[in-house]
PDB file of N, CA and C in Angstrom:
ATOM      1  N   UNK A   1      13.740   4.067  -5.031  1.00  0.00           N
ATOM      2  CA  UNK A   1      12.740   3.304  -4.336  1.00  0.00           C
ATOM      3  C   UNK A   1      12.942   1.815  -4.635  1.00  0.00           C
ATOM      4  N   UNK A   2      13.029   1.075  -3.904  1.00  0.00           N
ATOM      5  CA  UNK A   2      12.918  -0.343  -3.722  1.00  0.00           C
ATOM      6  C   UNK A   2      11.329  -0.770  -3.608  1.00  0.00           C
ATOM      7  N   UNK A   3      11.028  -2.031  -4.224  1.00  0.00           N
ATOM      8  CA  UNK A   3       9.467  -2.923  -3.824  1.00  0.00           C
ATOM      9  C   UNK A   3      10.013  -4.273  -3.702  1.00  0.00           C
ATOM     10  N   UNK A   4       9.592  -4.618  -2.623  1.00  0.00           N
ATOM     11  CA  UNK A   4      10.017  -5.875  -2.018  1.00  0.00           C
ATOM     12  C   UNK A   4       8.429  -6.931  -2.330  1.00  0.00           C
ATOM     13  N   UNK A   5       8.085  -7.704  -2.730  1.00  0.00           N
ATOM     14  CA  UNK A   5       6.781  -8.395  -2.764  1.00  0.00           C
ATOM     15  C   UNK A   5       6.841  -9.814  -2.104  1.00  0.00           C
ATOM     16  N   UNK A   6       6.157 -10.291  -1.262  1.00  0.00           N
ATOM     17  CA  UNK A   6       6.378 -11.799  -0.867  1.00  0.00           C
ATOM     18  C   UNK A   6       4.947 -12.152  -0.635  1.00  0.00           C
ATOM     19  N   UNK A   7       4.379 -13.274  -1.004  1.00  0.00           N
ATOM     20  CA  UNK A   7       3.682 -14.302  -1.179  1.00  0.00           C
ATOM     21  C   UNK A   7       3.459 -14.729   0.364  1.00  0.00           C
ATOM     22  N   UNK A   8       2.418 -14.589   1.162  1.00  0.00           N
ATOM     23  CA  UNK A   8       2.247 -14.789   2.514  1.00  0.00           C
ATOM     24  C   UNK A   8       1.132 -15.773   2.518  1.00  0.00           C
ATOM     25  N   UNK A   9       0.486 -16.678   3.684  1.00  0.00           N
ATOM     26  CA  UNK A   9      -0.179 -17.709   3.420  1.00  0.00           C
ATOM     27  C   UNK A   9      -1.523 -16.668   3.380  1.00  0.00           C
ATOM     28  N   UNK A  10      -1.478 -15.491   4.218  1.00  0.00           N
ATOM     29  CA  UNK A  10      -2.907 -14.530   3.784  1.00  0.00           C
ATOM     30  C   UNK A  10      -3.095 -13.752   3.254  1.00  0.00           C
ATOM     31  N   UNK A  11      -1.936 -13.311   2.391  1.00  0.00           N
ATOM     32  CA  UNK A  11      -1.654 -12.510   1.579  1.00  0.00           C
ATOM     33  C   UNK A  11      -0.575 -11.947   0.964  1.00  0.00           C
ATOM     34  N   UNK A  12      -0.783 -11.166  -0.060  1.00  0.00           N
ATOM     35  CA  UNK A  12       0.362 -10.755  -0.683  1.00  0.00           C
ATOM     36  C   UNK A  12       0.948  -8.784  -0.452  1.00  0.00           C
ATOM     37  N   UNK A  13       2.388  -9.333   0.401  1.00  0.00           N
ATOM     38  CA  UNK A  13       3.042  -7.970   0.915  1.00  0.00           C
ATOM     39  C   UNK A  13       3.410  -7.279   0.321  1.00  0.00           C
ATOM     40  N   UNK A  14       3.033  -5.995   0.080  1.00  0.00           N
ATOM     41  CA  UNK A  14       4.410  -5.204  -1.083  1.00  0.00           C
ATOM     42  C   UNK A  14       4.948  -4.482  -0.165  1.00  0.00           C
ATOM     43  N   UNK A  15       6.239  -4.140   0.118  1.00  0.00           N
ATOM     44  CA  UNK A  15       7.062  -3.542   0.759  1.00  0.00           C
ATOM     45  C   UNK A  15       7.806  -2.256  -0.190  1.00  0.00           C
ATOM     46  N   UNK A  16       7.860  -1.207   0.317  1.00  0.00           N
ATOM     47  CA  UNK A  16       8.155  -0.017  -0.247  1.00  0.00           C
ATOM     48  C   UNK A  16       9.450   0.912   0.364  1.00  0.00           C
ATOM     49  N   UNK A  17      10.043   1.233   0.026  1.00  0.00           N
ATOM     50  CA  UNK A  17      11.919   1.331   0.463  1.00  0.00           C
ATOM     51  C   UNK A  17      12.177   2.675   0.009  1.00  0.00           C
ATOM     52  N   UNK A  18      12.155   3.952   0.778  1.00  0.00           N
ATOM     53  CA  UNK A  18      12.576   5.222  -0.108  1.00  0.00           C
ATOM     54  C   UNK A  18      11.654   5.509  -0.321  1.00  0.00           C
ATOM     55  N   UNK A  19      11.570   6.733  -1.220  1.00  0.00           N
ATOM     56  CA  UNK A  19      10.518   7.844  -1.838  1.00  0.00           C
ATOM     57  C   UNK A  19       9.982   7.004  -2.623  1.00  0.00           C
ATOM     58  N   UNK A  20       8.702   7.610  -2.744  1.00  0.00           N
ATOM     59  CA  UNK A  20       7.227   7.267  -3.886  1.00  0.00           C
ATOM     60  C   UNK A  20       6.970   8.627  -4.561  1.00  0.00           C
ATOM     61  N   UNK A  21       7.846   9.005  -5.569  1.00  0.00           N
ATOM     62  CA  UNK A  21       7.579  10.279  -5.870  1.00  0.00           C
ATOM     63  C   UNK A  21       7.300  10.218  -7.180  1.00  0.00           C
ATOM     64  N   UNK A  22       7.409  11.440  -7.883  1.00  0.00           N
ATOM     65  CA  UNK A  22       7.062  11.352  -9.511  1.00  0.00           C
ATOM     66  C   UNK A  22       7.540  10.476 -10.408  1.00  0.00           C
ATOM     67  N   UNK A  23       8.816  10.301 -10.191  1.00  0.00           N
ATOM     68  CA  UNK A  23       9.959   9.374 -10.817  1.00  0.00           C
ATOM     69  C   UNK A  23       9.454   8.256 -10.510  1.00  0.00           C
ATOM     70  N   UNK A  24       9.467   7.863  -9.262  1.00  0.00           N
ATOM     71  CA  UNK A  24       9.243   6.258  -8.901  1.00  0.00           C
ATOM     72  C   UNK A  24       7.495   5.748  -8.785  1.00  0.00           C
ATOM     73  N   UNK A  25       6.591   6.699  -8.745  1.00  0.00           N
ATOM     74  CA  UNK A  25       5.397   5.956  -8.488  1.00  0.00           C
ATOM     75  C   UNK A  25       5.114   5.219  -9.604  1.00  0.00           C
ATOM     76  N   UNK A  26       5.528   5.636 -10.983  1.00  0.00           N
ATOM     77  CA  UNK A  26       4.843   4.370 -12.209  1.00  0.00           C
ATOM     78  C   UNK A  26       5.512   3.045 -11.732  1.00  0.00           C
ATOM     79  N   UNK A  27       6.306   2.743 -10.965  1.00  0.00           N
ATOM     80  CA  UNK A  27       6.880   1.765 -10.603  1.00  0.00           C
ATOM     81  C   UNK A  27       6.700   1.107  -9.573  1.00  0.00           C
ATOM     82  N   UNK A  28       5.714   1.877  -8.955  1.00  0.00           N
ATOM     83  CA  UNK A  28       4.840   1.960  -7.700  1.00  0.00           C
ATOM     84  C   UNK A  28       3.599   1.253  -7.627  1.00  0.00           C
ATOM     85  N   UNK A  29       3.122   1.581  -9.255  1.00  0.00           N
ATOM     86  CA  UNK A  29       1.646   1.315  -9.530  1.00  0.00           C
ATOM     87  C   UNK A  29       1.634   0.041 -10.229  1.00  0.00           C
ATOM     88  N   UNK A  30       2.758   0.030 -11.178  1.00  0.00           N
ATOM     89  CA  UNK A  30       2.204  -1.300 -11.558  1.00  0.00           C
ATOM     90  C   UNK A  30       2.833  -2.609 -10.941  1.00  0.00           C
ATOM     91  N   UNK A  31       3.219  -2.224 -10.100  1.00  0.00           N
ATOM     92  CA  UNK A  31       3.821  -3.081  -8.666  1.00  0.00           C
ATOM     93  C   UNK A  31       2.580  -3.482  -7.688  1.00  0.00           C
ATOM     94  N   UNK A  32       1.719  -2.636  -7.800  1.00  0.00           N
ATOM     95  CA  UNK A  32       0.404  -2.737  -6.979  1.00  0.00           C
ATOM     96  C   UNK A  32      -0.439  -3.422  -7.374  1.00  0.00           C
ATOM     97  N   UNK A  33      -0.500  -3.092  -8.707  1.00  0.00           N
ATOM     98  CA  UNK A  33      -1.701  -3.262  -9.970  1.00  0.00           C
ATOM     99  C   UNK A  33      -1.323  -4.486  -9.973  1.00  0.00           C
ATOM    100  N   UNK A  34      -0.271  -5.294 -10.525  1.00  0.00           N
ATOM    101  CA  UNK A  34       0.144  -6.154 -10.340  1.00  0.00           C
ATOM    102  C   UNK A  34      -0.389  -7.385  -9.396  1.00  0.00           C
ATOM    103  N   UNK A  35      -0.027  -7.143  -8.348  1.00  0.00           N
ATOM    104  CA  UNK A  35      -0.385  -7.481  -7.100  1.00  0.00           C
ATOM    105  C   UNK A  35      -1.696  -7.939  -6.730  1.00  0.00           C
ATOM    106  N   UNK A  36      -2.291  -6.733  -6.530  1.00  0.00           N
ATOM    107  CA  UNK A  36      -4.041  -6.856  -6.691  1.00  0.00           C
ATOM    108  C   UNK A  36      -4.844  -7.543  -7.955  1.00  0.00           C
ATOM    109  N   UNK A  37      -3.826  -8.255  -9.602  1.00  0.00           N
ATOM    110  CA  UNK A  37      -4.291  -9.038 -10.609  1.00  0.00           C
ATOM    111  C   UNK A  37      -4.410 -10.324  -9.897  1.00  0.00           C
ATOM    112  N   UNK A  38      -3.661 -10.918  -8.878  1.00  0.00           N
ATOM    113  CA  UNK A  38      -3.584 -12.011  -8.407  1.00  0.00           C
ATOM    114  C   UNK A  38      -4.715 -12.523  -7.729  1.00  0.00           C
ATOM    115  N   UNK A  39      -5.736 -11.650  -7.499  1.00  0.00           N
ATOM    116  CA  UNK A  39      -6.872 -12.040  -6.612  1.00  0.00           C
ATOM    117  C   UNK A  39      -6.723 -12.347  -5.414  1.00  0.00           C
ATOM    118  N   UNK A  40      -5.754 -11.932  -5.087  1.00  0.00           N
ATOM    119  CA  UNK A  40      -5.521 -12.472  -3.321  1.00  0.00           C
ATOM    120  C   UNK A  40      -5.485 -10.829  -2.516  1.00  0.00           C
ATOM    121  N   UNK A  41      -5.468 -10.767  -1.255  1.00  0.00           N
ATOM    122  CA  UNK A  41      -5.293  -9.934  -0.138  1.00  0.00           C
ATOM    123  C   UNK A  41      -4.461  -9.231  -0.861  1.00  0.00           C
ATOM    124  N   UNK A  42      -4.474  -7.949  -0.478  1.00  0.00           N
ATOM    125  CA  UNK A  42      -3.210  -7.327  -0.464  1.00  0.00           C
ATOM    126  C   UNK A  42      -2.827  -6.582   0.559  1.00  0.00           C
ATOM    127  N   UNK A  43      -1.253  -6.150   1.150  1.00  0.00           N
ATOM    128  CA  UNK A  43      -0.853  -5.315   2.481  1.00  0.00           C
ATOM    129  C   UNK A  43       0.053  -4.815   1.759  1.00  0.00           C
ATOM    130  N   UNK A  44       0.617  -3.110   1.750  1.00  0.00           N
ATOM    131  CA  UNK A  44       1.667  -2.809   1.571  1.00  0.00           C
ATOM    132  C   UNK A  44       2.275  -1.979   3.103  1.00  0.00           C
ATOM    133  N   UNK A  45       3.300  -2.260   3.004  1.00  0.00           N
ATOM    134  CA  UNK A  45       4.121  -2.052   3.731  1.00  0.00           C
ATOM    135  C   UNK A  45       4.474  -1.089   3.631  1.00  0.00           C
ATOM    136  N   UNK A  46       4.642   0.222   4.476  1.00  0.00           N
ATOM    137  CA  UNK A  46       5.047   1.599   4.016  1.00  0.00           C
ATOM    138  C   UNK A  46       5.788   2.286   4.988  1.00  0.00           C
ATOM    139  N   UNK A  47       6.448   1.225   5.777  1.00  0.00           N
ATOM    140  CA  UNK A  47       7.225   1.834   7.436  1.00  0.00           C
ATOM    141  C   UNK A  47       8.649   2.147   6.740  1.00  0.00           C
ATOM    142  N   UNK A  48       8.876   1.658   5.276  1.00  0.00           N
ATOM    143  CA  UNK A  48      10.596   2.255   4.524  1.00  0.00           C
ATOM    144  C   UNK A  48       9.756   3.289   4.106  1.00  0.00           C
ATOM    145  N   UNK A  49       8.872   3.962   3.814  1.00  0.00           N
ATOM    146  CA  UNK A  49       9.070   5.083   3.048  1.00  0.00           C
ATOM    147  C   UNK A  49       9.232   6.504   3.895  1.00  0.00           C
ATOM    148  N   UNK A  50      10.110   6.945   3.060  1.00  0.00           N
ATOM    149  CA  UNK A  50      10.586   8.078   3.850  1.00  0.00           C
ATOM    150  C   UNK A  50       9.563   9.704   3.631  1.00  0.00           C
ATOM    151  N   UNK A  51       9.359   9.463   2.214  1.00  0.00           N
ATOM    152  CA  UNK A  51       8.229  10.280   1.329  1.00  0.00           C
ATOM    153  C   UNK A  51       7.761  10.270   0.200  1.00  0.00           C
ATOM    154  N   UNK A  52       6.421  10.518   0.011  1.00  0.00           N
ATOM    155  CA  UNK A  52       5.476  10.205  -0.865  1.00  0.00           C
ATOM    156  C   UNK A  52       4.537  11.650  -1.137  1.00  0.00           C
ATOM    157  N   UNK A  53       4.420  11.339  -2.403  1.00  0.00           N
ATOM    158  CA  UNK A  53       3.589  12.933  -3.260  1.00  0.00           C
ATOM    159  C   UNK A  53       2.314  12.419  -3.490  1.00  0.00           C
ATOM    160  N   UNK A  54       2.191  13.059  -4.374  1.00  0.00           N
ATOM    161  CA  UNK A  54       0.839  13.186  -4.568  1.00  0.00           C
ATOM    162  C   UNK A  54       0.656  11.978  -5.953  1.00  0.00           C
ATOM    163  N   UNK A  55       1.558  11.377  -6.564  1.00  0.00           N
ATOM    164  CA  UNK A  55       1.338  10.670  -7.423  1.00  0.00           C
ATOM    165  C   UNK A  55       1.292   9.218  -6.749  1.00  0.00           C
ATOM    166  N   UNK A  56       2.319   8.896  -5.620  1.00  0.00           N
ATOM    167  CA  UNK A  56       2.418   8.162  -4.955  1.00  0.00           C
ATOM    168  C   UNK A  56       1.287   7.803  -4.519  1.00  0.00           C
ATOM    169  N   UNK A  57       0.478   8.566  -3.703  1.00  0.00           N
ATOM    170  CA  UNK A  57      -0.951   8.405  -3.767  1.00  0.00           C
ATOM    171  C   UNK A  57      -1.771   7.987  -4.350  1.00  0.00           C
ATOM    172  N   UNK A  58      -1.623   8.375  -5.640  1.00  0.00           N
ATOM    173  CA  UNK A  58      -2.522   8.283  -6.510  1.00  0.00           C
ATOM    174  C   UNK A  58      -2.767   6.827  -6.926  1.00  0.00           C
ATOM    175  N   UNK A  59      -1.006   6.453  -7.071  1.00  0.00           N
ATOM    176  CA  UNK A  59      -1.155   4.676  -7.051  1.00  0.00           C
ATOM    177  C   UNK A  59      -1.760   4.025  -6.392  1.00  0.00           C
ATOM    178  N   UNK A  60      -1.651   4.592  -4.971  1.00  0.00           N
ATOM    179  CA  UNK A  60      -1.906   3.776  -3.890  1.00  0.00           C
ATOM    180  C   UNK A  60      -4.020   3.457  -4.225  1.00  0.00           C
ATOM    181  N   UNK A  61      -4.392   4.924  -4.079  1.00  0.00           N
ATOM    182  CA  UNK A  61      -5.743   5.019  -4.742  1.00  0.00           C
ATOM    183  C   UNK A  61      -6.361   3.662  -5.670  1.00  0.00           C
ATOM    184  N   UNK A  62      -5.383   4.346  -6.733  1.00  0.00           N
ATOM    185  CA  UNK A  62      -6.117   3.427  -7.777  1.00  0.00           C
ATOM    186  C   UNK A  62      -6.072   1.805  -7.935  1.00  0.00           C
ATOM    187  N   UNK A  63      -5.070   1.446  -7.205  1.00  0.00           N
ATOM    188  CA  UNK A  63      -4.723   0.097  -6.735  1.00  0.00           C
ATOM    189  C   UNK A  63      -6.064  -0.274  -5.312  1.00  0.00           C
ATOM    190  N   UNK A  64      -5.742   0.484  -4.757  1.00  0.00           N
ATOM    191  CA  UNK A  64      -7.477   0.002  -3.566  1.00  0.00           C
ATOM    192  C   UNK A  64      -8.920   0.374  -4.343  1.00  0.00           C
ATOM    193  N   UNK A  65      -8.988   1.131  -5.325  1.00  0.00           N
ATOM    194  CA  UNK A  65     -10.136   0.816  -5.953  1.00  0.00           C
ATOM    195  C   UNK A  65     -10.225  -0.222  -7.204  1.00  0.00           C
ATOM    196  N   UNK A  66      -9.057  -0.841  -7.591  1.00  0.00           N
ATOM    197  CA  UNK A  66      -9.526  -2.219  -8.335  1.00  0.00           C
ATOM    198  C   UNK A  66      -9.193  -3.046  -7.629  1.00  0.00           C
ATOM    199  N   UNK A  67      -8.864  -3.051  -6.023  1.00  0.00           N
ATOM    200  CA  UNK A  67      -9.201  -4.105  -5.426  1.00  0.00           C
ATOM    201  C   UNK A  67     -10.509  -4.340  -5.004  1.00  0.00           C
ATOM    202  N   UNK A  68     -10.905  -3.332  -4.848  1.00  0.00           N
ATOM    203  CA  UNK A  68     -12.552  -3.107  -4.057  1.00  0.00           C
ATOM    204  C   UNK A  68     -13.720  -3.540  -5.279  1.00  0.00           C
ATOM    205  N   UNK A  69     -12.987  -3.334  -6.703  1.00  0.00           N
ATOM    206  CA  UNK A  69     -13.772  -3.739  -7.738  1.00  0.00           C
ATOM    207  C   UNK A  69     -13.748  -5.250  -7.652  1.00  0.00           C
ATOM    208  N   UNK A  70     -12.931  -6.082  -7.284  1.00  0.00           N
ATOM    209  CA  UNK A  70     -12.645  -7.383  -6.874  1.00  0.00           C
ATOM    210  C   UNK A  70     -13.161  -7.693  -5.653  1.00  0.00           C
ATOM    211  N   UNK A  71     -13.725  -6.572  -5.003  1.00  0.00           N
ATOM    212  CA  UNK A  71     -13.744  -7.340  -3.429  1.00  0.00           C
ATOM    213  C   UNK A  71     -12.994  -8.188  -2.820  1.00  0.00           C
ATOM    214  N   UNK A  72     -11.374  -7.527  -2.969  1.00  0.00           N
ATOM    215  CA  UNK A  72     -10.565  -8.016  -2.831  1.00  0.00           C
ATOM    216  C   UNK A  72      -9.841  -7.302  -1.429  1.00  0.00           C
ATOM    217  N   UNK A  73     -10.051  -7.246  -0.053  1.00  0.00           N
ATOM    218  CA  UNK A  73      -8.878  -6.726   0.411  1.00  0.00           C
ATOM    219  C   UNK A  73      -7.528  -6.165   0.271  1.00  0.00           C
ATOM    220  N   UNK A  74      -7.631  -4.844   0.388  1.00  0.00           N
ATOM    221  CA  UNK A  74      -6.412  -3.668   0.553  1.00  0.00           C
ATOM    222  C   UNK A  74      -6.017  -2.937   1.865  1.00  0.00           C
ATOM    223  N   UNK A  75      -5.323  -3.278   2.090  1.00  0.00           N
ATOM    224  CA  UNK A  75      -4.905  -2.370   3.489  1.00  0.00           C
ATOM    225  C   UNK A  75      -3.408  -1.491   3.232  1.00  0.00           C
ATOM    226  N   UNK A  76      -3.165  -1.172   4.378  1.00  0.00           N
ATOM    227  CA  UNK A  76      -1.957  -0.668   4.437  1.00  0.00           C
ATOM    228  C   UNK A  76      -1.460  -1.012   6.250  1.00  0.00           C
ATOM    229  N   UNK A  77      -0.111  -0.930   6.303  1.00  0.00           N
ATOM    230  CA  UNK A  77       0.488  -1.461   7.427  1.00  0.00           C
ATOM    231  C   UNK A  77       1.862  -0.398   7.441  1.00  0.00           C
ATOM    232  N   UNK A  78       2.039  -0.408   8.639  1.00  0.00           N
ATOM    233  CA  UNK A  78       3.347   0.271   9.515  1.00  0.00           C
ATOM    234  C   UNK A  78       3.487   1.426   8.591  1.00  0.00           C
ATOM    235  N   UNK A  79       2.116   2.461   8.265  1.00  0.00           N
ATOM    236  CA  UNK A  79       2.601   3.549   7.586  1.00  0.00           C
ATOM    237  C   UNK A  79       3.570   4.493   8.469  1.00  0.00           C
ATOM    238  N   UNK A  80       4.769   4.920   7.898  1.00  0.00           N
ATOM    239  CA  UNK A  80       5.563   6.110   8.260  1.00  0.00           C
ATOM    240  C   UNK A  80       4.724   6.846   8.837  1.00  0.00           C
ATOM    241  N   UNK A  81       5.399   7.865   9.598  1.00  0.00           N
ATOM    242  CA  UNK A  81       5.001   9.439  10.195  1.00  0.00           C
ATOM    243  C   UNK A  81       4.756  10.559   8.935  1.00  0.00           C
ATOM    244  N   UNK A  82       5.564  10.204   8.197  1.00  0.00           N
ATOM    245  CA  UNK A  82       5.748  11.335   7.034  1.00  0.00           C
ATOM    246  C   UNK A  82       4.495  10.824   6.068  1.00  0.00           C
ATOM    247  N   UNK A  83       4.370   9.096   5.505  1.00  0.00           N
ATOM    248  CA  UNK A  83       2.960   9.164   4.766  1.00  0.00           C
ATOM    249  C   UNK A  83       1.937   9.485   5.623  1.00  0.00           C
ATOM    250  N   UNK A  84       1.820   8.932   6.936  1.00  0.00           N
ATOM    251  CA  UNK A  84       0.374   9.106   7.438  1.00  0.00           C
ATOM    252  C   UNK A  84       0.199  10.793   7.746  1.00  0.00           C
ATOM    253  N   UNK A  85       1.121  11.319   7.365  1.00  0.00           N
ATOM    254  CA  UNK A  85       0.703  13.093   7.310  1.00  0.00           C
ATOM    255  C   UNK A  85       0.020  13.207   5.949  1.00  0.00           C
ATOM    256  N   UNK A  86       0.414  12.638   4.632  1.00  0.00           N
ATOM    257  CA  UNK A  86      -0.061  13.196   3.542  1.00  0.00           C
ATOM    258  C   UNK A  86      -1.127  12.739   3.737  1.00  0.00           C
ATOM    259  N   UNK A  87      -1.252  11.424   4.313  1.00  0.00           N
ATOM    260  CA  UNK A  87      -2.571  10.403   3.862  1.00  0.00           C
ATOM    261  C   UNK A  87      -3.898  11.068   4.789  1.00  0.00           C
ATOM    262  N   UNK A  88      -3.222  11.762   5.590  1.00  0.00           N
ATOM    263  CA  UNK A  88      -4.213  12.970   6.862  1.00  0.00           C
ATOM    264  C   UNK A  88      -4.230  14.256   5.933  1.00  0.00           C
ATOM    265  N   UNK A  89      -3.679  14.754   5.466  1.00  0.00           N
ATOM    266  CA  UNK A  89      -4.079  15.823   4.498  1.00  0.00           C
ATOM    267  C   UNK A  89      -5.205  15.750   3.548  1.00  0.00           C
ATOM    268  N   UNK A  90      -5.224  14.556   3.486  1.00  0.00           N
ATOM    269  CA  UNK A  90      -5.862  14.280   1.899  1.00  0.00           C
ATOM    270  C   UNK A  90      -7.113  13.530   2.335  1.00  0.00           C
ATOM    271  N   UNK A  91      -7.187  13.197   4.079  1.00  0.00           N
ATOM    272  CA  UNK A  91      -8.647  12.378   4.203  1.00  0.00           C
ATOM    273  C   UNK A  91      -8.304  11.090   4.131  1.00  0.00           C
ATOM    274  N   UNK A  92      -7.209  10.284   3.572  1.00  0.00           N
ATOM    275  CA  UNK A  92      -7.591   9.282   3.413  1.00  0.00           C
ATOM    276  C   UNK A  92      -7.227   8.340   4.394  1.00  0.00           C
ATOM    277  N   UNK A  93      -6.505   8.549   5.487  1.00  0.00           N
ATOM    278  CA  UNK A  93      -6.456   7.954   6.191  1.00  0.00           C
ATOM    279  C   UNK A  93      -7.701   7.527   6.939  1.00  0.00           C
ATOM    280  N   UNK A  94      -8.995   7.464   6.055  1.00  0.00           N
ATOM    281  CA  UNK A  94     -10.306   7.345   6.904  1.00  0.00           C
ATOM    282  C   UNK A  94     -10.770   6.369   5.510  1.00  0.00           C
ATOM    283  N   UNK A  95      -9.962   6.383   4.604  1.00  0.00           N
ATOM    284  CA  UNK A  95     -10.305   5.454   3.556  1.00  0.00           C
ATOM    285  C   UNK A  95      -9.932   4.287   3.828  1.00  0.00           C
ATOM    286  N   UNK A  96      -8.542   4.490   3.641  1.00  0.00           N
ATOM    287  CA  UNK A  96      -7.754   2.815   3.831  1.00  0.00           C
ATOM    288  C   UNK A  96      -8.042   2.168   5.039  1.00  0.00           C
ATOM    289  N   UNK A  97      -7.909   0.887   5.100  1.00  0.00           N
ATOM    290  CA  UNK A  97      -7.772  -0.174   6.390  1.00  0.00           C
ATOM    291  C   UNK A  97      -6.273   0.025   6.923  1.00  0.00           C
ATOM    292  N   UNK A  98      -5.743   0.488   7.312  1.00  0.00           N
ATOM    293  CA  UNK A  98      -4.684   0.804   8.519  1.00  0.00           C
ATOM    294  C   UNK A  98      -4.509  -0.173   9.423  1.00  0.00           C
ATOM    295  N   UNK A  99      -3.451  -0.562   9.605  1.00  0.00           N
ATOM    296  CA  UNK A  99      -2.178  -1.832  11.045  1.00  0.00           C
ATOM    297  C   UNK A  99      -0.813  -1.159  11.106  1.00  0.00           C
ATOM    298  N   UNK A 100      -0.837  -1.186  12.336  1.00  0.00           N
ATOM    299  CA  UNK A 100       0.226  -1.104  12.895  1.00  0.00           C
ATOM    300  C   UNK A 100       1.379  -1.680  12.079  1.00  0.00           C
ATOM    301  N   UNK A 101       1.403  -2.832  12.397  1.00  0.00           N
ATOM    302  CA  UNK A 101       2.507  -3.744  11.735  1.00  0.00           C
ATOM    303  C   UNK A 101       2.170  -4.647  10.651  1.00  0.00           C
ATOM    304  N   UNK A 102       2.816  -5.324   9.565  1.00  0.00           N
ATOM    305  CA  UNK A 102       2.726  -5.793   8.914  1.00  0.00           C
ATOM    306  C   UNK A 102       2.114  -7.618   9.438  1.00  0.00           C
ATOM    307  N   UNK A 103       2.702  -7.509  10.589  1.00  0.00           N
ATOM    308  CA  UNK A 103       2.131  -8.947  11.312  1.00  0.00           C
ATOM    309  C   UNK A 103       0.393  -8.617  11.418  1.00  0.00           C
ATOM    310  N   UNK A 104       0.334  -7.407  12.386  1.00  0.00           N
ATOM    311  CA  UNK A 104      -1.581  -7.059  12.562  1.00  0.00           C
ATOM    312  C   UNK A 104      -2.231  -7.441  11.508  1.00  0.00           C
ATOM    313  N   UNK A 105      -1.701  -6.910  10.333  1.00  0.00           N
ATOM    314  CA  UNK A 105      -2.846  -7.045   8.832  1.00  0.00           C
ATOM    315  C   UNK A 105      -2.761  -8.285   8.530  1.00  0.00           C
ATOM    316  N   UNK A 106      -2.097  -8.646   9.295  1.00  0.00           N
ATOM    317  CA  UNK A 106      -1.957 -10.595   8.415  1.00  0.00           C
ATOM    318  C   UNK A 106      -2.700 -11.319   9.526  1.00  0.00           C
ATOM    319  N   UNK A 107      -2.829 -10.911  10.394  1.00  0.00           N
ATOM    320  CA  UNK A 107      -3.569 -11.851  11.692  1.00  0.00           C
ATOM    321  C   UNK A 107      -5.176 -11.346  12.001  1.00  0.00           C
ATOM    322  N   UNK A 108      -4.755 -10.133  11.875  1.00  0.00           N
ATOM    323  CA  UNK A 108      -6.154  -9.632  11.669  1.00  0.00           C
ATOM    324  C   UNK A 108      -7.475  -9.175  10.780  1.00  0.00           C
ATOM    325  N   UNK A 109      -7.245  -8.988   9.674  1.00  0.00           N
ATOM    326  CA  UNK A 109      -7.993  -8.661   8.736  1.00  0.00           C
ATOM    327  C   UNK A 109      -7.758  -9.376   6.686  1.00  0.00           C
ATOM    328  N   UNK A 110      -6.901  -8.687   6.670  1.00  0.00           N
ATOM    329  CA  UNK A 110      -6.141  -9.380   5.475  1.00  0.00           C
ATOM    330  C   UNK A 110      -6.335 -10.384   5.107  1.00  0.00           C
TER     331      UNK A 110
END
């Protein structure tokens, strides 16, 4: 798995490359965690990932609830076919803020 991060004027992107699986989500999370310390927006990018478990998730989770402890904006953008199945398994695609593209979340909400 690759994390790509860039500094945007409305926020900060994390970009995700490959699997989010057992191996790679601690690398996942504090990539997020990270991210969301900065006090700014956050968007991750999830149109590279090919697949994601249940830990992968879990990052994703716990990273939008210490943003929300911040009242900090979390979204997600250009989720895959393959996450937005888990993220529909699990309900949460009714949690997160969802865009199309990584441009939408930056123009629109973020």
């Amino acid at each position: 798995m690759e994390i790509q991060i860039t500094d945007q004027e409305k926020a900060v992107v994390v970009a995700f490359e490959g699997d989010i699986d057992l191996e790679s989500s601690p690398k996942a999370r504090q990539a997020l965690l990270e991210c969301v310390d900065r006090k700014r927006p956050v968007l991750v990018d999830l149109s590279g990932v090919s697949y994601i478990d249940s830990s992968g998730v879990a990052s994703l989770v716990e990273s939008f609830q210490a943003a929300r402890k911040g009242s900090q904006p979390f979204a997600l953008a250009a989720v895959s076919e393959a996450t937005l199945r888990v993220l529909q398994l699990a309900r949460l695609d009714k949690v997160f803020t969802t865009y199309e593209t990584v441009a939408d979340g930056l123009d629109q909400a973020v």
